[in-house]
C-alpha atoms as a PDB file:
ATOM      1  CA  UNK A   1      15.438 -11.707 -26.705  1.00  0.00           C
ATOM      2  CA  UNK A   2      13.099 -11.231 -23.823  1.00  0.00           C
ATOM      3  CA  UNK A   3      14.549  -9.460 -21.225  1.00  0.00           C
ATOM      4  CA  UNK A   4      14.993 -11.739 -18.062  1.00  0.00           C
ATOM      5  CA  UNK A   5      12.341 -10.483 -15.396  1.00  0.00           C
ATOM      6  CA  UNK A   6      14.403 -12.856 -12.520  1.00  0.00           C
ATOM      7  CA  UNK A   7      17.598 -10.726 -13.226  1.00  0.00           C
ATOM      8  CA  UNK A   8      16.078  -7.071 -13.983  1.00  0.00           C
ATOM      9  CA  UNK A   9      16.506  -5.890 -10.199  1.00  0.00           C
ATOM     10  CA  UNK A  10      19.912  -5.972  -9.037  1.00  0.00           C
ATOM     11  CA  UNK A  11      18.818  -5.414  -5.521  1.00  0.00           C
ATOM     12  CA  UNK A  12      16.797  -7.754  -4.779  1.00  0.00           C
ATOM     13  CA  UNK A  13      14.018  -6.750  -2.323  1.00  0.00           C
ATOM     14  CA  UNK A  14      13.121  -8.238   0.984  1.00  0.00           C
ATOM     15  CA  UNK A  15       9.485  -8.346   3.057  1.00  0.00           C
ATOM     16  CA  UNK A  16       9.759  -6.141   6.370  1.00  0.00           C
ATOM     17  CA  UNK A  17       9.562  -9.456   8.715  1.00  0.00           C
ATOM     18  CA  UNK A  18       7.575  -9.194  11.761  1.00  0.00           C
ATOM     19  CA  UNK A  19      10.269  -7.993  13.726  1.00  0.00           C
ATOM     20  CA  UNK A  20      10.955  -4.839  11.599  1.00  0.00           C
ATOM     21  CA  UNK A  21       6.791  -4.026  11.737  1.00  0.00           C
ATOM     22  CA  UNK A  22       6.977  -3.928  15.626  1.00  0.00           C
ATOM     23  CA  UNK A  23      10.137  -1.760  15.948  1.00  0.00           C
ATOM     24  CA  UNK A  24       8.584   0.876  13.224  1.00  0.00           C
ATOM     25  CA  UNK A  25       4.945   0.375  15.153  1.00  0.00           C
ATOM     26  CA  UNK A  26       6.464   0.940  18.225  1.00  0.00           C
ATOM     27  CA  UNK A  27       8.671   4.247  17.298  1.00  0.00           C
ATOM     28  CA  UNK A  28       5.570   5.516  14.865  1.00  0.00           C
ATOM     29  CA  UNK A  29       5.352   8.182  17.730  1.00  0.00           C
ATOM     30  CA  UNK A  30       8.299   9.835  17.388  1.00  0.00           C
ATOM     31  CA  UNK A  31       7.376  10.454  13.378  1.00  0.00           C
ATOM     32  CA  UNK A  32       5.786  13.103  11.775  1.00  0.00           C
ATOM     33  CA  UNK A  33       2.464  12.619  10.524  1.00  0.00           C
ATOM     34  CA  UNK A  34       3.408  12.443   7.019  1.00  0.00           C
ATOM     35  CA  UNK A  35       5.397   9.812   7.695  1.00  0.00           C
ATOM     36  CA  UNK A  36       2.930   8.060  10.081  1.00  0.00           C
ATOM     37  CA  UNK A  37       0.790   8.281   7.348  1.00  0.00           C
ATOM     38  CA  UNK A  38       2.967   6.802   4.495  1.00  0.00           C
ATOM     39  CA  UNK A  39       4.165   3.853   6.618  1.00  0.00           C
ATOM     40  CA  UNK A  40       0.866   3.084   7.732  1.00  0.00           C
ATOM     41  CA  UNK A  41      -1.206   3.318   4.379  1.00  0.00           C
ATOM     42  CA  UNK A  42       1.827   1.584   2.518  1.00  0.00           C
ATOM     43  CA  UNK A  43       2.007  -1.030   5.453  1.00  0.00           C
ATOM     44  CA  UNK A  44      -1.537  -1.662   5.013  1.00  0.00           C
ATOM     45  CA  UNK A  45      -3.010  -1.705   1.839  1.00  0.00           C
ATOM     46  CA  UNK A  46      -0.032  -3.058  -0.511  1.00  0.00           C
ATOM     47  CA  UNK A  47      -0.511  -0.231  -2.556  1.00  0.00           C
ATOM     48  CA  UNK A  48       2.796   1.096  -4.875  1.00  0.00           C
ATOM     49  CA  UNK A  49       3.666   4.606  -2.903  1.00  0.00           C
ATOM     50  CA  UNK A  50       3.405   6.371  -6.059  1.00  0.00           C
ATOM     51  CA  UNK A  51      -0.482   5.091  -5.640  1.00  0.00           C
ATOM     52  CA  UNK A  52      -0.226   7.067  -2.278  1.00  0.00           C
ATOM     53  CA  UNK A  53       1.019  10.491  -3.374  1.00  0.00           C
ATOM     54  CA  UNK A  54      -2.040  10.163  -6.355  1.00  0.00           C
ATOM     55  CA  UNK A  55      -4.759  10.111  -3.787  1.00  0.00           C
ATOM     56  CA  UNK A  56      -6.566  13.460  -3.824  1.00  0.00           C
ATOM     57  CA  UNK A  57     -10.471  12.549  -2.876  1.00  0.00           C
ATOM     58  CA  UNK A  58     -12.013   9.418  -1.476  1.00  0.00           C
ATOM     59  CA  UNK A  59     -15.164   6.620  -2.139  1.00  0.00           C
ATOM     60  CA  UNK A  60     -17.608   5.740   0.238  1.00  0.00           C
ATOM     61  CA  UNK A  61     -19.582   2.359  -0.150  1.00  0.00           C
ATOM     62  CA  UNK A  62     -22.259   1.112   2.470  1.00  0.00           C
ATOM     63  CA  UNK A  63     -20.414   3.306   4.943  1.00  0.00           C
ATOM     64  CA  UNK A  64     -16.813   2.012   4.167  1.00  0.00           C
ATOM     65  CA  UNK A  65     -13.623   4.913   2.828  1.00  0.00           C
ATOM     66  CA  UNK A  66     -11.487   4.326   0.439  1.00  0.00           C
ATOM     67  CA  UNK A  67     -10.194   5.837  -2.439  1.00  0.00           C
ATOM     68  CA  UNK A  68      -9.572   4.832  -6.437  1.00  0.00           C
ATOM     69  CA  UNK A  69      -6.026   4.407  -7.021  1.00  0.00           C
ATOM     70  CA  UNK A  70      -3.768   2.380  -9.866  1.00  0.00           C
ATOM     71  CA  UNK A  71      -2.360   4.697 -12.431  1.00  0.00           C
ATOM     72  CA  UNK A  72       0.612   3.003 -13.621  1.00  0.00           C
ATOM     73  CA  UNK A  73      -1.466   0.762 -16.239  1.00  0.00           C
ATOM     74  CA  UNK A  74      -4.919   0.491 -17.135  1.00  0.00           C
ATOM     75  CA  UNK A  75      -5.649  -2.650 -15.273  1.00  0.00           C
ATOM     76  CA  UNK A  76      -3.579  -1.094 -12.236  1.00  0.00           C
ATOM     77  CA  UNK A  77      -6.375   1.025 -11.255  1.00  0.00           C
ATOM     78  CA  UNK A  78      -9.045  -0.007  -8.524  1.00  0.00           C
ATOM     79  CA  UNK A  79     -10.737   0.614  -5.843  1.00  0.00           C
ATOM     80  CA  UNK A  80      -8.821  -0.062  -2.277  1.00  0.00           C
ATOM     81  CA  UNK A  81     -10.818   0.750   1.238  1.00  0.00           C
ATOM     82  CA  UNK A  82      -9.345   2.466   3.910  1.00  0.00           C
ATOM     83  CA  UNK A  83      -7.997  -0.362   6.169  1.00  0.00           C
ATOM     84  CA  UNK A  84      -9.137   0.579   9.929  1.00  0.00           C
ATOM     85  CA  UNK A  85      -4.958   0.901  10.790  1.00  0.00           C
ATOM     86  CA  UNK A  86      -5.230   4.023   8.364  1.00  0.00           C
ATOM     87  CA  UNK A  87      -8.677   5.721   9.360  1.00  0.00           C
ATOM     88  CA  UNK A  88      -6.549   7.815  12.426  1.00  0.00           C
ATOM     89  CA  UNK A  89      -4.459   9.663  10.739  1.00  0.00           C
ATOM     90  CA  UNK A  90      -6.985  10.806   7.522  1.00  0.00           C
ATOM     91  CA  UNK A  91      -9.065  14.240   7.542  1.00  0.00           C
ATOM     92  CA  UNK A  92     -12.647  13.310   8.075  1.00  0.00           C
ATOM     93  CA  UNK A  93     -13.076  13.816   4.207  1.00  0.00           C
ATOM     94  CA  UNK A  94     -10.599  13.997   1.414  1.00  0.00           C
ATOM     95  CA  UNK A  95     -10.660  16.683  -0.251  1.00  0.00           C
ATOM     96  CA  UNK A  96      -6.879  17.541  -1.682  1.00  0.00           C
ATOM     97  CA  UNK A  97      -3.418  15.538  -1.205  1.00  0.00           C
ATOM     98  CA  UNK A  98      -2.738  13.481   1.730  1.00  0.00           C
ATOM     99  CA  UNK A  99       0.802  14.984   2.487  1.00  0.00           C
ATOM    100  CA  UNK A 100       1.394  17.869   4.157  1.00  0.00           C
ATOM    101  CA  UNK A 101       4.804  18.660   2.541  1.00  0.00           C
ATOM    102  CA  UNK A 102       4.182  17.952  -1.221  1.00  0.00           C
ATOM    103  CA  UNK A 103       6.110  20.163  -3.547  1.00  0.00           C
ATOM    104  CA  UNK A 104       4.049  21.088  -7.108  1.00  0.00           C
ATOM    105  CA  UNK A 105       7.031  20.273  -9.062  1.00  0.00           C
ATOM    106  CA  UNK A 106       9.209  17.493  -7.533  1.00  0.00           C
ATOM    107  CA  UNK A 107       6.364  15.553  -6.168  1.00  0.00           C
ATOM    108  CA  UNK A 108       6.320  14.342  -2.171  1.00  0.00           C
ATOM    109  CA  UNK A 109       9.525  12.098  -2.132  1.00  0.00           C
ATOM    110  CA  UNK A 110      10.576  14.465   0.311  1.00  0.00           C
ATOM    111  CA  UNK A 111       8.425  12.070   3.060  1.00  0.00           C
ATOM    112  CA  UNK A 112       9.558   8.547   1.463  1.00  0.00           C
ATOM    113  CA  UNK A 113      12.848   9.865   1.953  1.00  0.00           C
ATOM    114  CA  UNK A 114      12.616  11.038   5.161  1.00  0.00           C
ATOM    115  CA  UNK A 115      10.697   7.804   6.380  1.00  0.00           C
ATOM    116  CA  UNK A 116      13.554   5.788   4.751  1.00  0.00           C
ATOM    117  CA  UNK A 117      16.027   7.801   6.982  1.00  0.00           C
ATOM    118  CA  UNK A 118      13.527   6.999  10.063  1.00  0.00           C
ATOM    119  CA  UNK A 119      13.793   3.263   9.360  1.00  0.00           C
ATOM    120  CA  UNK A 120      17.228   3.115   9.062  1.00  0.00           C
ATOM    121  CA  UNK A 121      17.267   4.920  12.354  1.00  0.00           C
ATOM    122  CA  UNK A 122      15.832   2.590  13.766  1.00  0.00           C
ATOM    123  CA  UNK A 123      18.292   0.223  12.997  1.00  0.00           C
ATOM    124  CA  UNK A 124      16.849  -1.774   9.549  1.00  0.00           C
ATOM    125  CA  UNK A 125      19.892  -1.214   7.459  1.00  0.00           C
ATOM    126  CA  UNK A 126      19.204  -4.511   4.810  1.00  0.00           C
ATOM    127  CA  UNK A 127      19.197  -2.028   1.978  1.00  0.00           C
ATOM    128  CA  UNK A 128      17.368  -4.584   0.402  1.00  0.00           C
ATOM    129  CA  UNK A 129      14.114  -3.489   2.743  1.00  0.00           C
ATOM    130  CA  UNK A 130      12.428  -0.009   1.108  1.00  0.00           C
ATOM    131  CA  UNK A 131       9.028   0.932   1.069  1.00  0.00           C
ATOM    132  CA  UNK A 132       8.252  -0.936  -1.748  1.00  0.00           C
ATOM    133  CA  UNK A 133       9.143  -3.510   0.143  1.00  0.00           C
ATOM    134  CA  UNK A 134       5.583  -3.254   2.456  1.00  0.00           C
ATOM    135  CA  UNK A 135       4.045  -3.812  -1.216  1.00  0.00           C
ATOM    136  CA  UNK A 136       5.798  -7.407  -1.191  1.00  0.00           C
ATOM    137  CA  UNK A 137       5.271  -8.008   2.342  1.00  0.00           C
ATOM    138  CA  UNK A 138       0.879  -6.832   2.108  1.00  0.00           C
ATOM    139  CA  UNK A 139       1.390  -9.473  -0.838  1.00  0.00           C
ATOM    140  CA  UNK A 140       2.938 -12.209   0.924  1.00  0.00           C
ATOM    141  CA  UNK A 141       0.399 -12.052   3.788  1.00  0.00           C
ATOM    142  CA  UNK A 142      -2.509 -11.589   1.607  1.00  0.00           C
ATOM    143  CA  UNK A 143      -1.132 -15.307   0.286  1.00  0.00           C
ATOM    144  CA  UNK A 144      -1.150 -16.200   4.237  1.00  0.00           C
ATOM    145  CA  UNK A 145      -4.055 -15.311   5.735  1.00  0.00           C
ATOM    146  CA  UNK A 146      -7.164 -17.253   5.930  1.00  0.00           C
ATOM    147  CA  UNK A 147     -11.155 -15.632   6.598  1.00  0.00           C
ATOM    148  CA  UNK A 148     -13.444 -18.591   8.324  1.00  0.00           C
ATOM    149  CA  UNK A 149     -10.396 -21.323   6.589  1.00  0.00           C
ATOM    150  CA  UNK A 150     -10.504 -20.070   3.402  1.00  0.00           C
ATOM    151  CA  UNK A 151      -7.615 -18.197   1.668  1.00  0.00           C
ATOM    152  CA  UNK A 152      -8.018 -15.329  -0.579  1.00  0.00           C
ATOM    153  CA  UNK A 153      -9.457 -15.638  -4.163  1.00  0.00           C
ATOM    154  CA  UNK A 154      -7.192 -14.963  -6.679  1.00  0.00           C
ATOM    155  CA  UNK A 155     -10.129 -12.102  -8.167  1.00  0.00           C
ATOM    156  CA  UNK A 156     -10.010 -10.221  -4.653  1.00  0.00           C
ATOM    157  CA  UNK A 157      -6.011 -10.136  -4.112  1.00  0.00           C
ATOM    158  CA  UNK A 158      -5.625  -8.533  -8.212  1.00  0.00           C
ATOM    159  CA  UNK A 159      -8.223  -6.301  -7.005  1.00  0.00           C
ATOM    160  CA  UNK A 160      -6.526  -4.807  -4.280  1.00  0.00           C
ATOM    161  CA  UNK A 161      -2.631  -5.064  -5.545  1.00  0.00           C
ATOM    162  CA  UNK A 162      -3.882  -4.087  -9.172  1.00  0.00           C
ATOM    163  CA  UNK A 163      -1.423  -6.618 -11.254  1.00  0.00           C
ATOM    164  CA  UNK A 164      -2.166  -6.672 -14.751  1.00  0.00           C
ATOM    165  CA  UNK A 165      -3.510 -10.472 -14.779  1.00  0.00           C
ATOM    166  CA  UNK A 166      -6.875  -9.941 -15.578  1.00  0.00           C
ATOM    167  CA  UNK A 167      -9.107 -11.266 -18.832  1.00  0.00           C
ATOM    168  CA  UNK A 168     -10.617  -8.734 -20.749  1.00  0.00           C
ATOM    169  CA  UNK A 169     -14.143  -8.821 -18.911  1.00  0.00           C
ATOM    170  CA  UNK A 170     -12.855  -8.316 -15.135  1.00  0.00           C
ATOM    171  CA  UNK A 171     -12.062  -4.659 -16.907  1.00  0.00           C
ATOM    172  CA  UNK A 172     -15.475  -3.958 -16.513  1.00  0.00           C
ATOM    173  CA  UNK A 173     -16.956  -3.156 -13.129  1.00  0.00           C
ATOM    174  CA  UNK A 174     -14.941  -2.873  -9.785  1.00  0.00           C
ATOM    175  CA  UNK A 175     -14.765  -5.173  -7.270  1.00  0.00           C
ATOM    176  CA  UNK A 176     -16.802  -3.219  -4.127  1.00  0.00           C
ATOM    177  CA  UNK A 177     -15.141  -2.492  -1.073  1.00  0.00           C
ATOM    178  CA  UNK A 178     -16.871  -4.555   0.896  1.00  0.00           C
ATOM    179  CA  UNK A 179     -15.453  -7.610  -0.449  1.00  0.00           C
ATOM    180  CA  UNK A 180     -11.996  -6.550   0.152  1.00  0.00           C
ATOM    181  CA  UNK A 181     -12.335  -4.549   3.211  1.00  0.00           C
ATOM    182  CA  UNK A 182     -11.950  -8.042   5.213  1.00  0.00           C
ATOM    183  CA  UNK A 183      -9.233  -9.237   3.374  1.00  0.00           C
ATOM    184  CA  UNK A 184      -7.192  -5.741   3.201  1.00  0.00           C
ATOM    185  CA  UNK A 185      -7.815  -5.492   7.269  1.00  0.00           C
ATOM    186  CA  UNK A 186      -5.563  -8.315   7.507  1.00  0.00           C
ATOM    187  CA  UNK A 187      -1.919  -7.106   5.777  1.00  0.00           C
ATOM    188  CA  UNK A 188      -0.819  -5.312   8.607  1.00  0.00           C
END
């Protein structure tokens, strides 16, 4: 029997709503710049925070950053720019891990931990709302938002959330960062 995708989770996660993305944008101060970091690159990009901790050195197309990411399945990985939310707190050139605090053997949960601790702080206690939970929310308003009345095509959002939907020929080539760039300037 195929297991029952619906029922898998039994924590069911919820989107940050708009109210819990001004009280964490309006405390990001009082974080520490790993943190800053993680909430803002998670908040907007959509990207899986294990997609976070991988990035190590950066793209540049016609003058736009960004970095390849996707290693939890082959179609996962892709190329995601640099939305201009993110550009502030990255060295002027990528040239190791992004987090300050990573430990060689455990890995940097250390900072999603401590960012989870921040938001609960802060007074988000639904423990249905966790990180990955900015992955369903860049989703959702990927869905919502519109460029000159037109929503997103379904090519561009698999491009930048990396969802294993594809045919066999969108494995070749990568969709440039100029076409998502507008669209992934939007999610947060």
């Amino acid at each position: 029997m195929a297991p029952d995708k619906e029922n898998d989770d039994p924590l069911k996660r919820l989107d940050f709503d708009d109210n819990d993305m001004a009280l964490v944008k309006a405390n990001l101060h009082t974080f520490d710049h790993d943190e800053r970091l993680l909430w803002v690159l998670l908040a907007s990009t959509a990207m899986r925070r294990s997609e976070a901790w991988d990035i190590t050195e950066e793209i540049r197309q016609s003058g736009i950053r960004g970095a390849t990411i996707g290693s939890k399945t082959p179609t996962s990985e892709r190329d995601i720019p640099f939305p201009d939310e993110v550009l502030p707190y990255l060295p002027s050139r990528i040239t190791g891990c992004l987090f300050h605090d990573r430990d060689p053997i455990r890995g940097p949960i250390n900072v999603g931990k401590r960012l989870m601790r921040r938001i609960r702080e802060l007074g988000i206690q639904d423990e249905r709302k966790v990180l990955h939970s900015l992955r369903h929310r860049g989703i959702t308003r990927l869905r919502e938002v519109k460029i000159n009345g037109h929503g997103i095509d379904s090519k561009v959002l698999l491009a930048i959330v990396g969802h294993e939907e594809r045919t066999v020929h969108d494995r070749y080539g990568k969709m440039p960062l100029a076409t998502t760039k507008p669209w992934i300037d939007l999610i947060y």
